[in-house]
N, C-alpha and C. Protein backbone atom coordinates (compact mmCIF):
# COMPACT_ATOMS: atom_id res chain seq x y z
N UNK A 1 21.65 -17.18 -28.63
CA UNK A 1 22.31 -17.32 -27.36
C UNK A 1 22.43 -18.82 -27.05
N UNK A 2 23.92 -19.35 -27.12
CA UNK A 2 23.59 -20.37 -26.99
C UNK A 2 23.01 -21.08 -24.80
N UNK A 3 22.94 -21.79 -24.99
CA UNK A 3 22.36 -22.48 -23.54
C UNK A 3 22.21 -23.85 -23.21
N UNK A 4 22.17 -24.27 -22.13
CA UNK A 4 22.13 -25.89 -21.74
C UNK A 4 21.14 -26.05 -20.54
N UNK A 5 20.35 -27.00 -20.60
CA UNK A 5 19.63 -27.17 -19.19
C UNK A 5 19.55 -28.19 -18.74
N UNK A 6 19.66 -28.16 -17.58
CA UNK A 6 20.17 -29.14 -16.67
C UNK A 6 19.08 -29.59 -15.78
N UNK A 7 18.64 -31.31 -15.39
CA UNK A 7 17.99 -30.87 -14.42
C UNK A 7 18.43 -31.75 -13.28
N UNK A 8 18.31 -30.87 -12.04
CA UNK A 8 18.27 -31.46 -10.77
C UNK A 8 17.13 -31.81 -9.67
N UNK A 9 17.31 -32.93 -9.05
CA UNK A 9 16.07 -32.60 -7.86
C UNK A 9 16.31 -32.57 -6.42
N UNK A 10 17.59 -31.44 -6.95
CA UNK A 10 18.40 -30.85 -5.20
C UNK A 10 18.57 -29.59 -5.40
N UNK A 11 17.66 -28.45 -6.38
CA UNK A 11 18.67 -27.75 -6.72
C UNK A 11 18.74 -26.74 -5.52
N UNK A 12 19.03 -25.77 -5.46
CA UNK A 12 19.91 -24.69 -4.59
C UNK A 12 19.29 -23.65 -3.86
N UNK A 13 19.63 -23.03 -2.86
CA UNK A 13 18.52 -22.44 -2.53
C UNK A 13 19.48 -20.42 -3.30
N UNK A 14 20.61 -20.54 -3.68
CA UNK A 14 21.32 -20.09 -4.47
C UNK A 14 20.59 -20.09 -6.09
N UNK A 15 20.42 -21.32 -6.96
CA UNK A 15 20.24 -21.10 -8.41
C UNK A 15 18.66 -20.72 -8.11
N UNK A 16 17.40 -20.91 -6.97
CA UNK A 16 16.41 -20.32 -6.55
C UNK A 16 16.21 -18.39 -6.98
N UNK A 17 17.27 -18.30 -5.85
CA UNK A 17 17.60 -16.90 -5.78
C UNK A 17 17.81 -16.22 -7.03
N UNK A 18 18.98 -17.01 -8.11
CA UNK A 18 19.19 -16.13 -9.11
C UNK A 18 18.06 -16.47 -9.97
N UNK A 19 17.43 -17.64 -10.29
CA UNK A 19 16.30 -17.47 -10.98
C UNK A 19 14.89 -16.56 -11.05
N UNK A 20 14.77 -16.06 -9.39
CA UNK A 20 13.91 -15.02 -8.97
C UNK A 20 14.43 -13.91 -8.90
N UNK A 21 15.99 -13.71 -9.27
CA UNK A 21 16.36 -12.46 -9.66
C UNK A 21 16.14 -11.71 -10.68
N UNK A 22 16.13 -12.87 -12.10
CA UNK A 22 15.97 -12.30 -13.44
C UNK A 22 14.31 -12.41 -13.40
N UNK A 23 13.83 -13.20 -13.05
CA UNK A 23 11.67 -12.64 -12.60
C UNK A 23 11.51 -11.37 -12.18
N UNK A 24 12.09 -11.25 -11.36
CA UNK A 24 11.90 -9.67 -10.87
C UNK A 24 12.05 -8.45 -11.55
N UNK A 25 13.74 -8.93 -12.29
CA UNK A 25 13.90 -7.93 -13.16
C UNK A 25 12.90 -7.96 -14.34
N UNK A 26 12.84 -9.10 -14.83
CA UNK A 26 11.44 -8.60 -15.92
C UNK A 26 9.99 -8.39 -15.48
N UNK A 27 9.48 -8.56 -14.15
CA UNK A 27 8.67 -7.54 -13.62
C UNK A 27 9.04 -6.34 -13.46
N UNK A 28 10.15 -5.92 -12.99
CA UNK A 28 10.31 -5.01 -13.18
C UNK A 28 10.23 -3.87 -14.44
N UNK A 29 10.17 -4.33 -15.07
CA UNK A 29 10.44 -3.45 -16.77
C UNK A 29 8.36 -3.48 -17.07
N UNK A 30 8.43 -4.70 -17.15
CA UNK A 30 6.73 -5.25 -17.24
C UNK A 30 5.80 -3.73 -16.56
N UNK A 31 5.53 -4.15 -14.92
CA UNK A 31 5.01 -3.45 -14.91
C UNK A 31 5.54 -2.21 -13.57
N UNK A 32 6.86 -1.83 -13.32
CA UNK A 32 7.61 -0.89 -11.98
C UNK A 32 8.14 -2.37 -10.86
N UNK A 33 8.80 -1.82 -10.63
CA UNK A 33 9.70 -2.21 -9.32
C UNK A 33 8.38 -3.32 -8.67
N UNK A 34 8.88 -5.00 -8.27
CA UNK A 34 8.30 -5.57 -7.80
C UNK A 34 7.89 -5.34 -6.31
N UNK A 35 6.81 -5.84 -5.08
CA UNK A 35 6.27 -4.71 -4.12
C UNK A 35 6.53 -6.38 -3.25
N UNK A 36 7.42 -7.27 -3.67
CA UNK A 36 7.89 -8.20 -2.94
C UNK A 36 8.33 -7.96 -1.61
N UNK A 37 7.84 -8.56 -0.28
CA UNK A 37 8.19 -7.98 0.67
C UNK A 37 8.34 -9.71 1.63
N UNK A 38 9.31 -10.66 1.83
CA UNK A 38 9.03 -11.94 2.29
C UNK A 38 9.04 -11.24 4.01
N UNK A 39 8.23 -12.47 4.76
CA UNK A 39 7.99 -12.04 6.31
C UNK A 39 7.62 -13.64 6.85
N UNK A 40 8.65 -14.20 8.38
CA UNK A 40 8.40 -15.09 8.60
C UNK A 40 8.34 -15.20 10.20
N UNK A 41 7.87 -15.96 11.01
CA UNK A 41 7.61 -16.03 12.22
C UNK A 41 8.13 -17.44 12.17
N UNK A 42 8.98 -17.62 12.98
CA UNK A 42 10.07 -19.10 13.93
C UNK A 42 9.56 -19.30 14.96
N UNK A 43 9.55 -20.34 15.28
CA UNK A 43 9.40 -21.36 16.23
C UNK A 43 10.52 -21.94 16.42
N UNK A 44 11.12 -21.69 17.71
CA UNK A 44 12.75 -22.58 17.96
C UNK A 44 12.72 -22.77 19.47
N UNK A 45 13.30 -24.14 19.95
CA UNK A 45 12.94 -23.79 21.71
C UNK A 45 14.00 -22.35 21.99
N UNK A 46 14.02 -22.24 23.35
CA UNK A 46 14.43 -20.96 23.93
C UNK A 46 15.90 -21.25 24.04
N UNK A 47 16.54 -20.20 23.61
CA UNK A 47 18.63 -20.23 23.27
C UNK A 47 18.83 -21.30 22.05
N UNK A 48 17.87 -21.57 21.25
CA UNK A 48 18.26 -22.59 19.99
C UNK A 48 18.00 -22.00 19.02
N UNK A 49 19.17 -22.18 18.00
CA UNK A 49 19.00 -21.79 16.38
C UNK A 49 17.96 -22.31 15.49
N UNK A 50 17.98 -23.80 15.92
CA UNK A 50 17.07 -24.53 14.57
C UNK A 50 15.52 -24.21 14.69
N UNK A 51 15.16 -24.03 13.58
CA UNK A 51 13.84 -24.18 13.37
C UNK A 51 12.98 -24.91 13.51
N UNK A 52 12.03 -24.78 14.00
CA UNK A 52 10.76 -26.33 14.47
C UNK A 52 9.14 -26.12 14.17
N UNK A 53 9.26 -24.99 13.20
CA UNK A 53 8.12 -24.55 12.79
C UNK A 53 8.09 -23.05 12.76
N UNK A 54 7.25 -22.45 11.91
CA UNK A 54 6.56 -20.95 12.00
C UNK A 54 5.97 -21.11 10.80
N UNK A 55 5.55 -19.67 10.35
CA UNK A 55 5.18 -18.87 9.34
C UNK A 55 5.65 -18.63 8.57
N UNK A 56 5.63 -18.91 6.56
CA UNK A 56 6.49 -17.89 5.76
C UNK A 56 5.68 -17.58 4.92
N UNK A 57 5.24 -16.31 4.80
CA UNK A 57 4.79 -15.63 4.00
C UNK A 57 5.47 -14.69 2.89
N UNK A 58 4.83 -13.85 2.23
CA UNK A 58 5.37 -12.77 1.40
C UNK A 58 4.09 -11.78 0.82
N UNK A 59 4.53 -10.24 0.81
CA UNK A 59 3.27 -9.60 0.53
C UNK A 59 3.37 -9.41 -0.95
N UNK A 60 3.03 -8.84 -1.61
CA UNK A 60 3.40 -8.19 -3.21
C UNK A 60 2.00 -7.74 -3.32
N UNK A 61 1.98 -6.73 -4.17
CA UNK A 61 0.82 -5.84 -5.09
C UNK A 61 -0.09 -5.92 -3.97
N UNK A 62 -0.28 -5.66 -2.59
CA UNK A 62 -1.13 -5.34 -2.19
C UNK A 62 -2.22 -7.01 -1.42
N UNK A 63 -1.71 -7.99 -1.62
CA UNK A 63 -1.63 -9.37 -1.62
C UNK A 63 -0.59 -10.05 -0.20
N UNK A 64 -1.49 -10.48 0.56
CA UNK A 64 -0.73 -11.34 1.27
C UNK A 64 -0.68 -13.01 1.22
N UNK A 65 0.58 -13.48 1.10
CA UNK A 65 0.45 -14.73 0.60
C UNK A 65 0.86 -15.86 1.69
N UNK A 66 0.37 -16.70 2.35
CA UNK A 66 0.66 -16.92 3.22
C UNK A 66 1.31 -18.97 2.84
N UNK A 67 2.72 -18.70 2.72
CA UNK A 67 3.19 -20.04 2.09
C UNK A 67 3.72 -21.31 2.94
N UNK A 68 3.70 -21.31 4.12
CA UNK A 68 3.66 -22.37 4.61
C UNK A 68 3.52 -21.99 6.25
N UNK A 69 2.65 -22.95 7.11
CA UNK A 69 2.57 -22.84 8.46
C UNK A 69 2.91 -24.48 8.78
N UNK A 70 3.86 -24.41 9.59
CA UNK A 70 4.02 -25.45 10.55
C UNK A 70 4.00 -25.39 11.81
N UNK A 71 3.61 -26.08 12.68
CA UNK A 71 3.14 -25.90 14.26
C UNK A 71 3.67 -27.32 14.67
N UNK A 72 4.16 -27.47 15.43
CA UNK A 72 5.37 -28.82 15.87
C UNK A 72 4.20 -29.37 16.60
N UNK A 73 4.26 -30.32 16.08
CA UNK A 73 2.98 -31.72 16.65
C UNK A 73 2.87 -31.30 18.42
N UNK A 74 4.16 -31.34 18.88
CA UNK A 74 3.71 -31.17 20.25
C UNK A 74 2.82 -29.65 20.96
N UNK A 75 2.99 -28.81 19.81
CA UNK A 75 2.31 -27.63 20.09
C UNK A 75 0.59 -27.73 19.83
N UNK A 76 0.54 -28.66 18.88
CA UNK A 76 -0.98 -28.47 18.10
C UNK A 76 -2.04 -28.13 19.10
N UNK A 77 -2.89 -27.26 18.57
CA UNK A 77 -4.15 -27.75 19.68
C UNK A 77 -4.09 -26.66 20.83
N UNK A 78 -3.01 -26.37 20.71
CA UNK A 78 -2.60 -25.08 22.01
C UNK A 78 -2.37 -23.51 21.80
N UNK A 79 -3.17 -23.27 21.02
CA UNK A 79 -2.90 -21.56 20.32
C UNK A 79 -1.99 -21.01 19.46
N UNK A 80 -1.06 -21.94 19.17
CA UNK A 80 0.17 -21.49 18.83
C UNK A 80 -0.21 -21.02 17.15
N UNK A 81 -0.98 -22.09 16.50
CA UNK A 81 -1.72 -21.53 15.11
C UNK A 81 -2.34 -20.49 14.73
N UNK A 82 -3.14 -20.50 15.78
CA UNK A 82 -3.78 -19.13 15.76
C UNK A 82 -3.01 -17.59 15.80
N UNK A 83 -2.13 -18.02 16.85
CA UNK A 83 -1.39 -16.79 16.76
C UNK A 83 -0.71 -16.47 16.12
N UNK A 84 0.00 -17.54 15.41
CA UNK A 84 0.69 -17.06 14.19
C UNK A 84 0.22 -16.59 13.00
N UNK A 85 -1.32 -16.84 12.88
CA UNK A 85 -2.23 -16.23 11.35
C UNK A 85 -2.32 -15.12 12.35
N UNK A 86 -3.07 -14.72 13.47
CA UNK A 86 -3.22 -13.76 13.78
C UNK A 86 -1.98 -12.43 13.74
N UNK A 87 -0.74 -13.07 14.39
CA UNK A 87 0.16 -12.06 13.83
C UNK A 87 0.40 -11.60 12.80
N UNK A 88 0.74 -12.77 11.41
CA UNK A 88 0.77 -12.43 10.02
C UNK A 88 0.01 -11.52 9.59
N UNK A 89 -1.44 -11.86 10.23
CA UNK A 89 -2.88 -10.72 9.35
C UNK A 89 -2.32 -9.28 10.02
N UNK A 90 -1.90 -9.50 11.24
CA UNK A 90 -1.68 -7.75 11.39
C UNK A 90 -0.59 -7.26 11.01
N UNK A 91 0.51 -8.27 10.57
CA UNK A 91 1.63 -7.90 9.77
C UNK A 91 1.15 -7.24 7.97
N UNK A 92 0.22 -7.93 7.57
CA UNK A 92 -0.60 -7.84 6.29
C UNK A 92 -1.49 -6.80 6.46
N UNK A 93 -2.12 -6.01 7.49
CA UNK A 93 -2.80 -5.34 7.11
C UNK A 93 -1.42 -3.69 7.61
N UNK A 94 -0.80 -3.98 8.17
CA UNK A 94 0.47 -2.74 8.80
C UNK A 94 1.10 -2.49 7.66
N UNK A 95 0.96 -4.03 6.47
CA UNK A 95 1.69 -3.49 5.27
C UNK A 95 0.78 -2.94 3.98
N UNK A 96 -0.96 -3.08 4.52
CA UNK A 96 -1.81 -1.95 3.22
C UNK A 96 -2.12 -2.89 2.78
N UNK A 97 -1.92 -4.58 3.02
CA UNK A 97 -2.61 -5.41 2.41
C UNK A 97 -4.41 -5.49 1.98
N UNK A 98 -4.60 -5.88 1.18
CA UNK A 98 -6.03 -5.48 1.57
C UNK A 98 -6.95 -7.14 1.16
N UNK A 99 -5.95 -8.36 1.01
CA UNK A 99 -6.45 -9.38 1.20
C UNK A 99 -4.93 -10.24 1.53
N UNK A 100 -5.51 -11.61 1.85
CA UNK A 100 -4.28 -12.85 2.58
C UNK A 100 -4.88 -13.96 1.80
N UNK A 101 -4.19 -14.60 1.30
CA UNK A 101 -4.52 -15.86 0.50
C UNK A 101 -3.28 -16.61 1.08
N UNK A 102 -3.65 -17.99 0.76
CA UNK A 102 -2.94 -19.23 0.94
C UNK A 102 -4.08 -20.79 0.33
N UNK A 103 -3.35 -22.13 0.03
CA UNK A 103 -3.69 -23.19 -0.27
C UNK A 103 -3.78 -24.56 1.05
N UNK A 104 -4.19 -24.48 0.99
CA UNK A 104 -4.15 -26.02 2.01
C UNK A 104 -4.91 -27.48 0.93
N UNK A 105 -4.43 -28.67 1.25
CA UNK A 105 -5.20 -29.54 1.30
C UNK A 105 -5.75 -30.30 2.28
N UNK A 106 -6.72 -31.46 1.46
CA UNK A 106 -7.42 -32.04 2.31
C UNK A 106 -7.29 -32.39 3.52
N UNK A 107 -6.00 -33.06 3.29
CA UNK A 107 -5.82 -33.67 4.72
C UNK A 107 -4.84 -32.70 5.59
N UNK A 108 -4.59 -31.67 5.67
CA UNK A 108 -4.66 -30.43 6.11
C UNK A 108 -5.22 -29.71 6.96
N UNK A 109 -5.22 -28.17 7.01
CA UNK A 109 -6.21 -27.44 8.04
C UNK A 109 -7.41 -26.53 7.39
N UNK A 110 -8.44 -26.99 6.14
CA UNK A 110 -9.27 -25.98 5.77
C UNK A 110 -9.93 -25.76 7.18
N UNK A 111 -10.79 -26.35 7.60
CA UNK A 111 -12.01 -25.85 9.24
C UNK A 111 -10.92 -24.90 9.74
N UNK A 112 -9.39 -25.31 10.07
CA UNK A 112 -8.84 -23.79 10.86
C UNK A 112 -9.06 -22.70 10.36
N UNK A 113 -8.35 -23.05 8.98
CA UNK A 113 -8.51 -21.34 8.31
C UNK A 113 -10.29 -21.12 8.23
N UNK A 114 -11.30 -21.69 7.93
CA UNK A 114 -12.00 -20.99 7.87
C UNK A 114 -12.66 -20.62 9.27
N UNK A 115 -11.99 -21.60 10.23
CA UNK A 115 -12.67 -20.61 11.88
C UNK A 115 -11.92 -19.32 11.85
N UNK A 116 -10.77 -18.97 11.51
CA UNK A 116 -9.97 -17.53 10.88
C UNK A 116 -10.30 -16.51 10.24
N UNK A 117 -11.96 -16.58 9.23
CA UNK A 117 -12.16 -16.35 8.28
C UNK A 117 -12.28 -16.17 6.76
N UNK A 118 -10.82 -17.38 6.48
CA UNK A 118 -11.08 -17.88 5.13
C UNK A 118 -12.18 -18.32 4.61
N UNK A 119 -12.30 -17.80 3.43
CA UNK A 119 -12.89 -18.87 2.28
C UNK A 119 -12.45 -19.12 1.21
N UNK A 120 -13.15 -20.43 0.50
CA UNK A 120 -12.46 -21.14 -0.99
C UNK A 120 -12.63 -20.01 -1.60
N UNK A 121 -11.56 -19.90 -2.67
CA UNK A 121 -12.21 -19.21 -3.95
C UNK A 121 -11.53 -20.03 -5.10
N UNK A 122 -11.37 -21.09 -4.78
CA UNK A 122 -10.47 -22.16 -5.84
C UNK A 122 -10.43 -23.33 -5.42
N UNK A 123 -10.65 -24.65 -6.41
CA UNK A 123 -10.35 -26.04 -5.82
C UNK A 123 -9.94 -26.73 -7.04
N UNK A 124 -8.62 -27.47 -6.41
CA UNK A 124 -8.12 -28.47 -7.51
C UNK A 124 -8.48 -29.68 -7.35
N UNK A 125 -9.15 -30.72 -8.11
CA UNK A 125 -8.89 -32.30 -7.56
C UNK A 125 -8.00 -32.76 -8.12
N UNK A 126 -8.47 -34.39 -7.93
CA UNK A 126 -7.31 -35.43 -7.59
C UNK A 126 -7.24 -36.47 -7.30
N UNK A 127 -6.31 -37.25 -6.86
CA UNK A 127 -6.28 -38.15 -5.97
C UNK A 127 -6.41 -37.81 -4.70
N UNK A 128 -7.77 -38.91 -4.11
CA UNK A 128 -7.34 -38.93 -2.75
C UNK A 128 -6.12 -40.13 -1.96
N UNK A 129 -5.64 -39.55 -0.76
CA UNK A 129 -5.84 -39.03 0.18
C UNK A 129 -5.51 -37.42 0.32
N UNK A 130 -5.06 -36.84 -1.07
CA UNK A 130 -4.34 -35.71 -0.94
C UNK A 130 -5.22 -34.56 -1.21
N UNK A 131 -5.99 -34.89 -2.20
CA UNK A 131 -7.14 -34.19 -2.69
C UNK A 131 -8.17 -34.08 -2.45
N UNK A 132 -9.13 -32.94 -2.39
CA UNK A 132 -9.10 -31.62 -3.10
C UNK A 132 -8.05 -30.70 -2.39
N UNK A 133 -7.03 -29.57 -3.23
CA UNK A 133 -6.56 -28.72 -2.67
C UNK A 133 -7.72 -27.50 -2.90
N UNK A 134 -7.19 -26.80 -1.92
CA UNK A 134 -7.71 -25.74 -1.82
C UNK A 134 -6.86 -24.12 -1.56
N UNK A 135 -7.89 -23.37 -2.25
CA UNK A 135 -7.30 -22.10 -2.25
C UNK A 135 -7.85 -21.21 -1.97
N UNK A 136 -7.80 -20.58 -0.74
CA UNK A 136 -8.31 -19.72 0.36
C UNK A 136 -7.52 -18.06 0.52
N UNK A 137 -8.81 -17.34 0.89
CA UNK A 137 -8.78 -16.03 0.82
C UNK A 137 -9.59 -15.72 2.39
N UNK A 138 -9.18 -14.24 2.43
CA UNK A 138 -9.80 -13.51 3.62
C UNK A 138 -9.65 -12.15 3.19
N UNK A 139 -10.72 -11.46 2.90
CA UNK A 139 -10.72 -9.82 3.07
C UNK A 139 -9.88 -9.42 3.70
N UNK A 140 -9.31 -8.18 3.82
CA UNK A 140 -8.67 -7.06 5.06
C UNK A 140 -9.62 -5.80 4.45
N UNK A 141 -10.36 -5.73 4.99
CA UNK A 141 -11.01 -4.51 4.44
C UNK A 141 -11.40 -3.84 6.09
């Protein structure tokens, strides 16, 4: 077969898509129909489109993955974090999840997640100021 590869460092949120199309399909064959389920919570002021933070997660195999939280500097500090893991976890457990993982680093929020109930079950080093990352879990049991 012939082929060419190209690389970019803009690429698409399109050549994304089709690249996680043909993943899927060979999960699919691998081991049944992938249990991919993406779920996100926005933050936008009130009557505005743009985005200024939330939640994006995704569940699969029973796994909640929790891939990025942003909380708009002017919110910090004021519940708004909390409630958004707190919603996700009951979004994760409504979907049979039976654990929530996510990574943070150092200079990051580990103390939040673990006032949440995370813990490590993984650490990468590094360079600091960026390093150690970390990779955090919480039961749903």
């Amino acid at each position: 077969m012939p082929f060419e590869i190209r690389q970019t460092d803009q690429p698409s949120l399109d050549s994304y898509q089709q690249g996680l199309a043909v993943l899927r399909a060979f999960t699919g064959k691998a081991v049944g129909p992938p249990d991919n389920r993406d779920f996100a919570l926005l933050i936008s002021a009130p009557g505005e489109a743009a985005v200024l933070g939330g939640l994006w997660a995704q569940s699969r195999w029973g796994a909640f993955y929790v891939d990025m939280i942003v909380v708009p500097e002017t919110l910090r500090g004021t519940g708004v974090g909390t409630n958004l893991m707190t919603r996700a976890e009951a979004e994760a457990r409504a979907r049979g999840c039976h654990l929530m993982w996510l990574d943070t680093y150092a200079f990051q929020a580990r103390p939040f997640y673990e006032r949440l109930g995370f813990e490590v079950f993984g650490e990468m080093e590094g360079p600091a100021p960026f390093y150690p990352r970390w990779f955090m879990r919480k039961t749903l049991i």
